[in-house]
N, C-alpha and C. Protein backbone atom coordinates (compact mmCIF):
# COMPACT_ATOMS: atom_id res chain seq x y z
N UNK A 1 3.15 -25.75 10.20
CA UNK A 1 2.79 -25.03 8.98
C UNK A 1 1.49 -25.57 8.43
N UNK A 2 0.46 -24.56 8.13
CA UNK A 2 -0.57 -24.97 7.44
C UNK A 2 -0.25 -25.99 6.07
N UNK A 3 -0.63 -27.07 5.93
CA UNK A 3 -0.57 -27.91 4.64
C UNK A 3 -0.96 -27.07 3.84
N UNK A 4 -2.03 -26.17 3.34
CA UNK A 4 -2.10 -25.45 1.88
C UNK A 4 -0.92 -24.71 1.87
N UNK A 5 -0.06 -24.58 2.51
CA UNK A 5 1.30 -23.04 2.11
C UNK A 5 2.14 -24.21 1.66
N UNK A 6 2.41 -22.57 0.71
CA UNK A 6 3.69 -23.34 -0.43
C UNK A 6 4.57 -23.06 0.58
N UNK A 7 6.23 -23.44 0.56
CA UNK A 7 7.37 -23.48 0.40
C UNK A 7 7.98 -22.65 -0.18
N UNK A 8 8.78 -22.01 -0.19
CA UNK A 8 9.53 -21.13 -1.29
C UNK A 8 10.80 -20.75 -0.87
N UNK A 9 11.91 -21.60 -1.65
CA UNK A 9 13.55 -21.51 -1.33
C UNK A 9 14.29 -20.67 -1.60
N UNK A 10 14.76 -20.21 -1.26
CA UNK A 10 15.90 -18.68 -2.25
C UNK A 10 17.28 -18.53 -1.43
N UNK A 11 18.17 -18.74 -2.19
CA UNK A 11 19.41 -19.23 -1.31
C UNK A 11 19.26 -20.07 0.11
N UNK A 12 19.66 -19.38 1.14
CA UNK A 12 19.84 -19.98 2.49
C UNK A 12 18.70 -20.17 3.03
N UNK A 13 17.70 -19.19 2.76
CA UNK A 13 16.21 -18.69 2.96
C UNK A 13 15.30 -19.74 2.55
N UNK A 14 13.99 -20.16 3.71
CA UNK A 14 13.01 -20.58 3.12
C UNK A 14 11.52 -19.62 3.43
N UNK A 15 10.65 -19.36 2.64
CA UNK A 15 9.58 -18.75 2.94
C UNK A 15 8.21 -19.95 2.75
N UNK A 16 7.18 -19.49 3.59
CA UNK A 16 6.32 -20.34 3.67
C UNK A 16 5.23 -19.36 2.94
N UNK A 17 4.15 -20.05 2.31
CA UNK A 17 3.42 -18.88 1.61
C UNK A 17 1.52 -19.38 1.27
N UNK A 18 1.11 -18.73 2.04
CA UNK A 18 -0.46 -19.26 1.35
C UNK A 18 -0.86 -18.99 0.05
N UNK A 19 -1.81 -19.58 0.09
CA UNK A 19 -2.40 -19.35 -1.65
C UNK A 19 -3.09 -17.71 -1.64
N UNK A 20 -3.62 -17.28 -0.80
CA UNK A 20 -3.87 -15.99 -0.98
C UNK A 20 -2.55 -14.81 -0.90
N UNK A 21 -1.70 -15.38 -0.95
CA UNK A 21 -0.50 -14.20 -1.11
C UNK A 21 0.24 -14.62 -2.17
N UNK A 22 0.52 -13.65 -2.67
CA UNK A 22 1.65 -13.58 -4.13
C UNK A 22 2.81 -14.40 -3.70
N UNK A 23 3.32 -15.47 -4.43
CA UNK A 23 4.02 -16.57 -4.35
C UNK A 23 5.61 -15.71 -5.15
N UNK A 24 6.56 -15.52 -4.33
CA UNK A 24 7.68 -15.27 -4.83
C UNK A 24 7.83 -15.82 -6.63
N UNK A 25 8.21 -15.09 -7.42
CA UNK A 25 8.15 -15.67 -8.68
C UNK A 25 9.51 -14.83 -9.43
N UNK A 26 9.74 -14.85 -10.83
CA UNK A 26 10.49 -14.36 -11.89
C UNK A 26 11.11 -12.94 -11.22
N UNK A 27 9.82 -12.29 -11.40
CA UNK A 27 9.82 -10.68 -11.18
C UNK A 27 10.79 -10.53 -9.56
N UNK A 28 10.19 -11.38 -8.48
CA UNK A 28 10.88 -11.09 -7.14
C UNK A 28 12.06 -11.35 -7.05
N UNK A 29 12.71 -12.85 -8.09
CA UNK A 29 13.86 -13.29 -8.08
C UNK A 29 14.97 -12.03 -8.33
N UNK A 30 14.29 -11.15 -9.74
CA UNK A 30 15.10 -10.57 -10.54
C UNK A 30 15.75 -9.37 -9.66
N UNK A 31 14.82 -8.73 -8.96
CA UNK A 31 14.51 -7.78 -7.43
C UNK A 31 15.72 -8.20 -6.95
N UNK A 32 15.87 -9.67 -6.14
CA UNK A 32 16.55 -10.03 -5.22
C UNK A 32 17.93 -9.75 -5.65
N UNK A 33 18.18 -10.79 -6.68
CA UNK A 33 19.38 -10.55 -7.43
C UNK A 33 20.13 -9.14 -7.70
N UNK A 34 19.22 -8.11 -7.33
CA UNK A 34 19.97 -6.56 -8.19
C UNK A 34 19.58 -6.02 -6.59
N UNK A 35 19.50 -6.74 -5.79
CA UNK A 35 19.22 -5.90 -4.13
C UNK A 35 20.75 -5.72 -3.80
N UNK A 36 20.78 -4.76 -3.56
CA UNK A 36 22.24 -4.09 -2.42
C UNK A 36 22.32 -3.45 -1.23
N UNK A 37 21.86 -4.00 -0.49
CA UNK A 37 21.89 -3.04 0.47
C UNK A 37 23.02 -3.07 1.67
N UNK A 38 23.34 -1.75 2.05
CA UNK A 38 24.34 -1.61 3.00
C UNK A 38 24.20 -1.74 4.60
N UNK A 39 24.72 -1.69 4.79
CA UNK A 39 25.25 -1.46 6.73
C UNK A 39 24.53 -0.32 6.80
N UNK A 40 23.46 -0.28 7.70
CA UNK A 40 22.75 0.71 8.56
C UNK A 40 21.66 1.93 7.61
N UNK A 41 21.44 0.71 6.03
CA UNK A 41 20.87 1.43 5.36
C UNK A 41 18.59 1.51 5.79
N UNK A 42 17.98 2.15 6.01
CA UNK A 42 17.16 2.32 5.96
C UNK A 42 15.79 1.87 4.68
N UNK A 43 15.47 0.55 5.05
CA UNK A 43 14.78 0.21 3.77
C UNK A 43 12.99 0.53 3.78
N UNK A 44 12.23 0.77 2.84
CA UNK A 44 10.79 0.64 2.65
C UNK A 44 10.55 -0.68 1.79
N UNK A 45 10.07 -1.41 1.83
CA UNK A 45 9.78 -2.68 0.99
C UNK A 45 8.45 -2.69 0.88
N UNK A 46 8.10 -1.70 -0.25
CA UNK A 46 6.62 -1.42 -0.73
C UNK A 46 5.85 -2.80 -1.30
N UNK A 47 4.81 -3.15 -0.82
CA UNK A 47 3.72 -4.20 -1.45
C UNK A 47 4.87 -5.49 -1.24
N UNK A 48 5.04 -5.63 0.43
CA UNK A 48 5.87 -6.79 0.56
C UNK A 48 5.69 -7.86 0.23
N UNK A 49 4.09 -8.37 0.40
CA UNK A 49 3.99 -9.89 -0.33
C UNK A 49 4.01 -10.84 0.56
N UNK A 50 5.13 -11.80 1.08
CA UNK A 50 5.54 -13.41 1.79
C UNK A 50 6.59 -12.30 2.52
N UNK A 51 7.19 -10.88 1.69
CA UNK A 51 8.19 -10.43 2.71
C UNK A 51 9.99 -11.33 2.31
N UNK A 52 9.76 -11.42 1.45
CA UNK A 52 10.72 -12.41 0.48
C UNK A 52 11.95 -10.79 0.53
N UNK A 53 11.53 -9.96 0.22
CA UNK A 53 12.63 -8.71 -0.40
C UNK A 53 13.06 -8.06 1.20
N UNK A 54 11.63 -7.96 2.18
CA UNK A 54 12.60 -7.58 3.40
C UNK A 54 13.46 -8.08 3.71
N UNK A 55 13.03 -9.85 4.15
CA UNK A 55 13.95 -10.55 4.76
C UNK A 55 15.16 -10.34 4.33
N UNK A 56 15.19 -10.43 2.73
CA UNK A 56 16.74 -10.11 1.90
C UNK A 56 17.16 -8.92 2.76
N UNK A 57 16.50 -7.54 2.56
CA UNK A 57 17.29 -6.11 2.91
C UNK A 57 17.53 -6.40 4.20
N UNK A 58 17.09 -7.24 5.46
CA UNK A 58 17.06 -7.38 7.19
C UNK A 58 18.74 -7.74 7.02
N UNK A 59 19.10 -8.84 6.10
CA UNK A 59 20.59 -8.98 7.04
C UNK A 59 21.35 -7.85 6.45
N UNK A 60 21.28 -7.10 6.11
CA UNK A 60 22.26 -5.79 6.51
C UNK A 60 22.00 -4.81 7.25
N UNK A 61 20.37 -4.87 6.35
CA UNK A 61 19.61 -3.27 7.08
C UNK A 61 19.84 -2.45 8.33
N UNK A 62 19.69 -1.82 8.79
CA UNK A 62 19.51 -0.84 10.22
C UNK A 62 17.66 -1.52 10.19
N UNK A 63 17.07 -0.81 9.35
CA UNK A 63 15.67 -1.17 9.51
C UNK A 63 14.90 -1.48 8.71
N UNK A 64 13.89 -2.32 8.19
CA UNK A 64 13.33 -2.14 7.20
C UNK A 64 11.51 -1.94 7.45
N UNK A 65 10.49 -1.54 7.06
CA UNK A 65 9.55 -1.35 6.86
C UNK A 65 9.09 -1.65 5.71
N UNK A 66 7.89 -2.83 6.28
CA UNK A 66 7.27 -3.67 4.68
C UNK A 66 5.64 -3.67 5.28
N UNK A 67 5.46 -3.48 3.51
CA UNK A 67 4.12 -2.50 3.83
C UNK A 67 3.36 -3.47 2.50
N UNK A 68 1.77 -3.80 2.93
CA UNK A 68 0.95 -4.38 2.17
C UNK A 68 -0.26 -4.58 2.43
N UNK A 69 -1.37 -4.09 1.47
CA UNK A 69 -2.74 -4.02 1.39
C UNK A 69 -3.47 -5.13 1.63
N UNK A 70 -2.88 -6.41 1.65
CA UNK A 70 -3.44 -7.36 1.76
C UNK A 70 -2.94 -8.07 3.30
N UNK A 71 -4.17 -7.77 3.94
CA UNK A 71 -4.01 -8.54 5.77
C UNK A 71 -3.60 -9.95 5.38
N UNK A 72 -3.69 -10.71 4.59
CA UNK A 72 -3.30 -12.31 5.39
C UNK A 72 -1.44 -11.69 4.49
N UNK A 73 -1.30 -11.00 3.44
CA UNK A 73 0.19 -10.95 3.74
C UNK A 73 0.99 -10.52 4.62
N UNK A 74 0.12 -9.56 5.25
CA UNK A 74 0.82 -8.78 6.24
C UNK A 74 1.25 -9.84 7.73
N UNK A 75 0.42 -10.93 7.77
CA UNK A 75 0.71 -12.01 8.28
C UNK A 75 2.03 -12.67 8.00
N UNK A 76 1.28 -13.05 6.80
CA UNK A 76 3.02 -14.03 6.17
C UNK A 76 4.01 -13.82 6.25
N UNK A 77 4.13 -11.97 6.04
CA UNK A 77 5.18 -11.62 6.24
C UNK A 77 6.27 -12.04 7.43
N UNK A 78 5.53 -10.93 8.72
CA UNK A 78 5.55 -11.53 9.98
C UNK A 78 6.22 -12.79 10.02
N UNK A 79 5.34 -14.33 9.72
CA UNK A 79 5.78 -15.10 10.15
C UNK A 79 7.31 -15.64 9.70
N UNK A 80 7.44 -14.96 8.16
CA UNK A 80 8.72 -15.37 7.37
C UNK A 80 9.54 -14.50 8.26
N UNK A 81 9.45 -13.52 8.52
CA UNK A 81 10.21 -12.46 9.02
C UNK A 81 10.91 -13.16 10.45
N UNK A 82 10.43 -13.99 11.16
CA UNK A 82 10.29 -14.76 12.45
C UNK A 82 11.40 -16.16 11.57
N UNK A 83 10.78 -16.76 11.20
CA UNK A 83 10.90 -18.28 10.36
C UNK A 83 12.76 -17.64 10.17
N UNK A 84 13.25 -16.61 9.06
CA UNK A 84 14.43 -16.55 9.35
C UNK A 84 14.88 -15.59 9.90
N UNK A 85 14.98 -15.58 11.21
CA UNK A 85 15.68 -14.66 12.02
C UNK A 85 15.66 -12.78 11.84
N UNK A 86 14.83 -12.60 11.33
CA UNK A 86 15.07 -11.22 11.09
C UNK A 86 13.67 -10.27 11.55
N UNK A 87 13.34 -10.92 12.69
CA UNK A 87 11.88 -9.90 12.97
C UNK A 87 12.07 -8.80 13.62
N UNK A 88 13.53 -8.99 14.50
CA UNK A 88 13.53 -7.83 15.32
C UNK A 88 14.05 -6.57 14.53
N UNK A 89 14.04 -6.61 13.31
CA UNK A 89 14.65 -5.52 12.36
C UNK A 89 13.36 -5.22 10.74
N UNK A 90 12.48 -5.68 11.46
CA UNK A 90 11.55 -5.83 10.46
C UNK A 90 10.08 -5.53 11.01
N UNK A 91 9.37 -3.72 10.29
CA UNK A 91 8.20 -3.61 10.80
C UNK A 91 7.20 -3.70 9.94
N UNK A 92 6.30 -4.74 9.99
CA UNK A 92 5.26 -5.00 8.93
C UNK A 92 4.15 -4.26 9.22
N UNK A 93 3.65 -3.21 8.34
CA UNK A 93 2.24 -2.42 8.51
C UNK A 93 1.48 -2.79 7.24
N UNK A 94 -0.30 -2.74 7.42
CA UNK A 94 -0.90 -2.65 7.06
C UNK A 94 -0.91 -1.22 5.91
N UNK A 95 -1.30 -1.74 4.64
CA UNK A 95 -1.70 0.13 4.12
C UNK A 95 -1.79 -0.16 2.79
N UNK A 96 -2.57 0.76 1.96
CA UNK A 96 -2.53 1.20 0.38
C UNK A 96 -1.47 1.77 0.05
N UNK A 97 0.12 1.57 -0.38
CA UNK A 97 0.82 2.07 -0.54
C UNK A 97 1.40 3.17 0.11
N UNK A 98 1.55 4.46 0.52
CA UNK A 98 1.88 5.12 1.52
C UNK A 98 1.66 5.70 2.22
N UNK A 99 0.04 4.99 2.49
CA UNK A 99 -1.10 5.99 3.88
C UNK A 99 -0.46 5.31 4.81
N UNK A 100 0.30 4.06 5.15
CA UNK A 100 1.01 3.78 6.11
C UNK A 100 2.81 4.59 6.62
N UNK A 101 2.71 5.43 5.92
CA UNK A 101 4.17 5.71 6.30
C UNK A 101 4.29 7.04 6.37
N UNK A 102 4.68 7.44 7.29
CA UNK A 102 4.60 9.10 8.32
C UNK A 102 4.88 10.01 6.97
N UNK A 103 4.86 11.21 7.21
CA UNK A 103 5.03 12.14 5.76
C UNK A 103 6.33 12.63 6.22
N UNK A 104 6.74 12.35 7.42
CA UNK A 104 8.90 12.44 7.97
C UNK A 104 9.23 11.72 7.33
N UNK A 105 8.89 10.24 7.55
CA UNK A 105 9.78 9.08 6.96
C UNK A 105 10.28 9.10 6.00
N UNK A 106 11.55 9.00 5.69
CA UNK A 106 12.78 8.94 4.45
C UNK A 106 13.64 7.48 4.47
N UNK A 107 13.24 7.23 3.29
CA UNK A 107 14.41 5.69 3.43
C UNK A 107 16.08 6.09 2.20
N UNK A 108 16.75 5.23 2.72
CA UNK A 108 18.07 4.95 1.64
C UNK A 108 17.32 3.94 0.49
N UNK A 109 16.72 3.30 0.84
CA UNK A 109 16.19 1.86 -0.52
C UNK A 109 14.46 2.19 -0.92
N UNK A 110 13.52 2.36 -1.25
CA UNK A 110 12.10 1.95 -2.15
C UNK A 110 12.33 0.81 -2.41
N UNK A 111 11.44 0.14 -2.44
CA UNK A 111 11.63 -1.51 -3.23
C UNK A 111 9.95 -1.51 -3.44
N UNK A 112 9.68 -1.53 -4.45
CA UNK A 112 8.73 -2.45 -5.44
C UNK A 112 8.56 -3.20 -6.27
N UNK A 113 8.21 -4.03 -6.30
CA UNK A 113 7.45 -5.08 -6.97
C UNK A 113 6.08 -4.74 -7.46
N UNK A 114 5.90 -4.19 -8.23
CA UNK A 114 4.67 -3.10 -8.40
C UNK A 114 3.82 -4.18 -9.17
N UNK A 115 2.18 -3.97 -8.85
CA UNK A 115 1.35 -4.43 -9.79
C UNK A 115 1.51 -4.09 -11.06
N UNK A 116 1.95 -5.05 -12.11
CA UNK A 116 2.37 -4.39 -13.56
C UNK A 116 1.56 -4.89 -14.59
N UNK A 117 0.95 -5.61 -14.33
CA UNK A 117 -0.11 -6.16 -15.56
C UNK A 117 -1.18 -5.73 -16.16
N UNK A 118 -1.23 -5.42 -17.19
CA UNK A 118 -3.10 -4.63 -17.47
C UNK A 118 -3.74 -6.00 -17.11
N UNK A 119 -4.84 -5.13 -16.22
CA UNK A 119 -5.90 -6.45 -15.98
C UNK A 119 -7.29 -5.67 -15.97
N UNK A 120 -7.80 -6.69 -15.60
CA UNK A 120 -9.79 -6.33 -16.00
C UNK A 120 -9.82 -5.87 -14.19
N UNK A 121 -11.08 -5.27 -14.59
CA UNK A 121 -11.90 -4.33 -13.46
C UNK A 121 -11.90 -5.47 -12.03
N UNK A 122 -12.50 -6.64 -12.03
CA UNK A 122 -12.35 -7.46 -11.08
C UNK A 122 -11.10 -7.91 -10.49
N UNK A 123 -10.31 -7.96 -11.10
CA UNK A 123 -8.85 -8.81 -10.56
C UNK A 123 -8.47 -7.46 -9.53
N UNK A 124 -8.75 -6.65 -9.80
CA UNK A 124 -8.47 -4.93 -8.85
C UNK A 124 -8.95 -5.50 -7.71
N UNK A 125 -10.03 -5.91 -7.30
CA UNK A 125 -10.69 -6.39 -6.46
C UNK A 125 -10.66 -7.87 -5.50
N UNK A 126 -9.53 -8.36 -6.72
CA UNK A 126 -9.83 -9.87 -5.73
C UNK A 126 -8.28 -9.83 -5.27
N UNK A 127 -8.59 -10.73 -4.21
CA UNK A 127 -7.09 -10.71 -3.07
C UNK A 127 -5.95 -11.25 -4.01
N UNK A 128 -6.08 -12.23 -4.52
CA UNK A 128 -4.81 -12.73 -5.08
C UNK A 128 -4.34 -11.77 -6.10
N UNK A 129 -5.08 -11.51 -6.92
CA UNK A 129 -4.95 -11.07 -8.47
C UNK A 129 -4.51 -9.74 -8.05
N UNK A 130 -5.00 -8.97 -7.34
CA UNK A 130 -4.56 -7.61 -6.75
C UNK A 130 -2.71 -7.37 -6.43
N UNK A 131 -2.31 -8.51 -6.35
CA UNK A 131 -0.89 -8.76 -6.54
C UNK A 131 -0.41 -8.26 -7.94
N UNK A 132 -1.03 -8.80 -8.83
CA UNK A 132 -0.68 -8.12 -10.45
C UNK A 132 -1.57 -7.05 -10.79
N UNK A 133 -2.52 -7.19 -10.95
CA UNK A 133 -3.00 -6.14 -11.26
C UNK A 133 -3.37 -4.69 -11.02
N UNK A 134 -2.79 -4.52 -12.51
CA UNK A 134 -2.14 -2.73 -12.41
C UNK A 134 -3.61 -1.90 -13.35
N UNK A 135 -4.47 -2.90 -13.45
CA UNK A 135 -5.29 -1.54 -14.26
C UNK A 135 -5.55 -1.46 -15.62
N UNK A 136 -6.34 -1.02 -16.57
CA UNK A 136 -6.65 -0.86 -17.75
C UNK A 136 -4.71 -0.89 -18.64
N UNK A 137 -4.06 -0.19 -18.25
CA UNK A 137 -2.90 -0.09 -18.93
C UNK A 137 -1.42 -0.98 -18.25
N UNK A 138 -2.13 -1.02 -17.26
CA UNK A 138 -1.09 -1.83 -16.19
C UNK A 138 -0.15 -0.39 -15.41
N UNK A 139 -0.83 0.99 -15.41
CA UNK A 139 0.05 1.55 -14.77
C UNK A 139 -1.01 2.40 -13.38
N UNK A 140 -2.18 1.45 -13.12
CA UNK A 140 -2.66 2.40 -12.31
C UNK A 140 -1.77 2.93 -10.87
N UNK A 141 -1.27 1.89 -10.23
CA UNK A 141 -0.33 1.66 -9.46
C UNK A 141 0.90 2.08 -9.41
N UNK A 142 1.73 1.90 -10.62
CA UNK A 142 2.91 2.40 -10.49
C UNK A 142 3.05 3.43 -10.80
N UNK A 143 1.73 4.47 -11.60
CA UNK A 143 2.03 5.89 -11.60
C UNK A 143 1.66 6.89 -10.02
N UNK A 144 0.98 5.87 -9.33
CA UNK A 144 0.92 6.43 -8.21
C UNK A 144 1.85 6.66 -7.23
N UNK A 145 2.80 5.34 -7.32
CA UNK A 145 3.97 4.89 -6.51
C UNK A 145 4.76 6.24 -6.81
N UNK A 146 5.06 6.38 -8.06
CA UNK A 146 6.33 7.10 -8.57
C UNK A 146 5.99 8.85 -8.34
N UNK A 147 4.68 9.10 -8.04
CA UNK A 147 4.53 10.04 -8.13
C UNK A 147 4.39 10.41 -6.46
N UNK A 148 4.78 9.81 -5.50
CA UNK A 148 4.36 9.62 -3.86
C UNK A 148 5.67 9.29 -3.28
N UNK A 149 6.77 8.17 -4.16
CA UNK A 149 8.06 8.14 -3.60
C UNK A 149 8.75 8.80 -3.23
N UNK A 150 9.30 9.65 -4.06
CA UNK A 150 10.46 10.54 -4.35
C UNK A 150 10.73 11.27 -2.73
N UNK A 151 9.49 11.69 -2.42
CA UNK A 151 9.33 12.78 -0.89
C UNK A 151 9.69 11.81 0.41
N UNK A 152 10.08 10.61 -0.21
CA UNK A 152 10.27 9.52 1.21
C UNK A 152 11.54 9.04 1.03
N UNK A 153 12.31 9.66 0.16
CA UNK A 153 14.03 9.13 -0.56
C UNK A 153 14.73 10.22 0.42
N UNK A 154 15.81 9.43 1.03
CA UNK A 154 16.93 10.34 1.64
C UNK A 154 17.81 11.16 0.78
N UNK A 155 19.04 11.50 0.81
CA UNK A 155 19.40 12.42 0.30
C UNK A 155 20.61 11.18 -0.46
N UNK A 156 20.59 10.66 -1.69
CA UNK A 156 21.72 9.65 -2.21
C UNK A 156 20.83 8.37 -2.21
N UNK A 157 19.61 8.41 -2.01
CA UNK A 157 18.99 7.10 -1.73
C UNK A 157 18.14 6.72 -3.58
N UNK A 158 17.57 5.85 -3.25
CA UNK A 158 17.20 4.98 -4.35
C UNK A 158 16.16 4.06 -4.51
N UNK A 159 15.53 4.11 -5.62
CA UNK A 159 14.23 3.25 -5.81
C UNK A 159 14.35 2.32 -6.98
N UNK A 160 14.28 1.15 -6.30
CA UNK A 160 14.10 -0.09 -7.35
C UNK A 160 12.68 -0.37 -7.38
N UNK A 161 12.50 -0.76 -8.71
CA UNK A 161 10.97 -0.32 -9.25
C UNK A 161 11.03 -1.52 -10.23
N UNK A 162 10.15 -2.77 -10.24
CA UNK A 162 9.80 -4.17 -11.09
C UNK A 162 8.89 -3.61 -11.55
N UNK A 163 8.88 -3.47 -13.09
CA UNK A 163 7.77 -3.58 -13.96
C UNK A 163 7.80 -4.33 -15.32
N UNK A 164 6.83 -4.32 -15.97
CA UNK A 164 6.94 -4.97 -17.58
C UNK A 164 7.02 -4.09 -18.46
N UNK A 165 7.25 -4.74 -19.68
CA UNK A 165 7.56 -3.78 -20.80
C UNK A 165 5.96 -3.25 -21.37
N UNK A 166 4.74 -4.39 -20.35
CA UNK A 166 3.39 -4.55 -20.83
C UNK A 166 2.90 -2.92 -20.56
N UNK A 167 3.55 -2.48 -19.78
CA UNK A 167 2.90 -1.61 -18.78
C UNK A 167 3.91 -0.44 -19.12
N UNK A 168 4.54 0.11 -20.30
CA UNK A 168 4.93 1.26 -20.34
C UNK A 168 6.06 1.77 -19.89
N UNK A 169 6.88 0.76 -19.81
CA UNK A 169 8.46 1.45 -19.23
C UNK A 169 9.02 2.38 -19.56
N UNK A 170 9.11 3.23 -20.52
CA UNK A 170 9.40 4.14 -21.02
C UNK A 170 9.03 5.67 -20.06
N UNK A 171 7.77 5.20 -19.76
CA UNK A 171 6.99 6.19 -19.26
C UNK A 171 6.95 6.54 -17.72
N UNK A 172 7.85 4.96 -17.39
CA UNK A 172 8.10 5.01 -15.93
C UNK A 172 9.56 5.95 -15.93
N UNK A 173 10.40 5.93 -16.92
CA UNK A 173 11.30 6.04 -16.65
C UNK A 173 11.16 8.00 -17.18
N UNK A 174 10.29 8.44 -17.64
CA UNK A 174 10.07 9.50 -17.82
C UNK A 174 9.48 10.51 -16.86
N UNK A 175 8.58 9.50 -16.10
CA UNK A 175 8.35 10.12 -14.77
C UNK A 175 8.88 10.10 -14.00
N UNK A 176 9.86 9.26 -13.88
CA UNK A 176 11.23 9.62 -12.60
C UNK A 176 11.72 10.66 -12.82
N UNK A 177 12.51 10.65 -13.72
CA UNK A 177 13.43 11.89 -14.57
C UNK A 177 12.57 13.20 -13.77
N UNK A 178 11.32 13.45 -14.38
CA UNK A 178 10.37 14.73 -14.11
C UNK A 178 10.51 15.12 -12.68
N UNK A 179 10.46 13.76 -12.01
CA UNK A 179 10.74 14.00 -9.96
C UNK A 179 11.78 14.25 -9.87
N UNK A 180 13.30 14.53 -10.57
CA UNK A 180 13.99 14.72 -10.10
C UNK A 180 15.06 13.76 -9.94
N UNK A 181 14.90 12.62 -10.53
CA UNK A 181 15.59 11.56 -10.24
C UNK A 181 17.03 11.25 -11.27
N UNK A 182 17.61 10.36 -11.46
CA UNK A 182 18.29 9.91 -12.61
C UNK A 182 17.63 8.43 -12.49
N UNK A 183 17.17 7.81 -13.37
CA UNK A 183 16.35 7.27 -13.87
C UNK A 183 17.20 5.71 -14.77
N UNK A 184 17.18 4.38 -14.74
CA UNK A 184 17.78 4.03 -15.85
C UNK A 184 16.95 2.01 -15.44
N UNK A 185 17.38 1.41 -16.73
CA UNK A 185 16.91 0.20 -16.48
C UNK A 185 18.38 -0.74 -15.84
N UNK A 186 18.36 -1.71 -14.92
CA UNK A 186 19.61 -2.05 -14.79
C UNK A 186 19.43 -3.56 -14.91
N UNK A 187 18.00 -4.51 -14.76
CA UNK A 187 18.54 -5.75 -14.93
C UNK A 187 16.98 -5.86 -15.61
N UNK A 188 16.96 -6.92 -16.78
CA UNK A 188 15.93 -7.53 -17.33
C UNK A 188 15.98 -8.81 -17.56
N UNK A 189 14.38 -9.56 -17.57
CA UNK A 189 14.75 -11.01 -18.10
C UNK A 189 13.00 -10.94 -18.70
N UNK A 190 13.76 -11.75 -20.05
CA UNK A 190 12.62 -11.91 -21.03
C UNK A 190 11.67 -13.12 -20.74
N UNK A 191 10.32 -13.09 -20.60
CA UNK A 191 9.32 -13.78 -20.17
C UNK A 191 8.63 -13.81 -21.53
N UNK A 192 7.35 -15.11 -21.21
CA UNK A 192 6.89 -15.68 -23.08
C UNK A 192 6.20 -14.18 -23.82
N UNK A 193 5.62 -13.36 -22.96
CA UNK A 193 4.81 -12.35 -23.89
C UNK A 193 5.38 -10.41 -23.34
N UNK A 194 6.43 -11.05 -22.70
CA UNK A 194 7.03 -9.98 -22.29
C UNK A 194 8.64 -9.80 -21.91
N UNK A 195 9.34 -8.68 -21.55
CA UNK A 195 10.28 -8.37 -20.31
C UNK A 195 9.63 -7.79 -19.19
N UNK A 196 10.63 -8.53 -18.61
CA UNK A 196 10.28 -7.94 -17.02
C UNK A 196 11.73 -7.22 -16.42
N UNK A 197 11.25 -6.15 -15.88
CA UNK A 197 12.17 -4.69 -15.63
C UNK A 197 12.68 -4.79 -14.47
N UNK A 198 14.21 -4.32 -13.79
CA UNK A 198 14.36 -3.65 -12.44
C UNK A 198 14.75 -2.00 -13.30
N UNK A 199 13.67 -1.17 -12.52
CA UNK A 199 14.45 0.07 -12.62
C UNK A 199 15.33 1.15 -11.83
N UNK A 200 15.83 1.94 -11.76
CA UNK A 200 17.02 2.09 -10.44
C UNK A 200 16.37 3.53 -10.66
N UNK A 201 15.91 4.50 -9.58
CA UNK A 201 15.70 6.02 -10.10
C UNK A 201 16.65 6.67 -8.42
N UNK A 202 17.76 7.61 -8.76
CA UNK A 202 18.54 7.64 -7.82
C UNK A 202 18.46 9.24 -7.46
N UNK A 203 18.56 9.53 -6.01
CA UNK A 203 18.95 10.94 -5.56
C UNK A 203 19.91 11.44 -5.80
N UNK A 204 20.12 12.60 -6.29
CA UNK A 204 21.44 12.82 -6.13
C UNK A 204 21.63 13.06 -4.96
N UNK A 205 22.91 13.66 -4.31
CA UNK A 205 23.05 14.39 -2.59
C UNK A 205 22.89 16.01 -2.92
């Protein structure tokens, strides 16, 4: 292991993580904790990161697909994906959110960890910061997500969606509704200048 990579423990799991990739934190924990996934369920693990949320969905999954704009994560992933046992069920692509994923493809799970922070014009631009940052309002990103998901949800399937209260939750949960969804908040934890959100937006059959 390169000496600059962090470490990062989560139950049984260890992930290894460079400084240029988003370091598992609050927001991923909260993700993990409210993850369910079933026997032979079909996952997307949007803006994977270290790949912390695949690895979770791999020991049940049928398949998962984890997808991220940033090449040295798309690495990390990989290697975590390897590190605990779960590569042969785990396909890491390159992409801006869903220019990587066929316009067939339908999953049972969405998983984001969405850039949720209002941030300044540069952090858009730089590798690390591009992890949080969502944009003048903090929703450049997740109004894109929400408005691009829905057509990749199976029929009963579901999107868990991390955001802040910084960034307009209300409005996330208004634009689900509009796609068609049922829409609701299911786990929060309060941070010093904020909450931080899981939101659940579900298919019906």
């Amino acid at each position: 292991m390169n000496s600059h990579n962090r470490k990062v423990f989560y139950n049984d799991f260890v992930f290894e993580v460079p400084k240029t990739v988003y370091a598992p934190a609050e927001d991923s924990f909260l993700l993990a904790e409210n993850l369910m996934v079933n026997d032979g369920d079909l996952v997307l693990d949007m803006g994977t990161g270290c790949g912390i949320l695949a690895v979770l969905a791999a020991k049940r999954a049928k398949k998962v697909i984890a997808v991220d704009t940033n090449s040295l994560a798309i690495q990390c992933a990989r290697r975590n994906a390897d590190l605990n046992n779960v590569a042969d069920k785990i396909e890491v692509r390159h992409g801006n959110l869903f220019e990587s994923i066929k316009q067939n493809e339908q999953f049972d799970i969405i998983l984001f960890n969405a850039p949720y922070l209002p941030s300044e014009k540069w952090e858009e631009h730089d590798l690390e910061a591009k992890a949080w940052a969502g944009g003048k309002n903090g929703r450049k990103i997740i109004d894109r997500f929400i408005r691009e998901a829905p057509k990749h949800l199976r029929k009963n399937g579901r999107i868990l969606l991390v955001q802040s209260t910084l960034s307009n939750m209300k409005q996330s949960l208004r634009m689900l509704v509009a796609e068609g969804l049922a829409a609701k908040v299911i786990a929060e934890k309060k941070a010093d200048f904020e909450t931080i959100v899981v939101i659940e937006a579900k298919r019906s059959g």
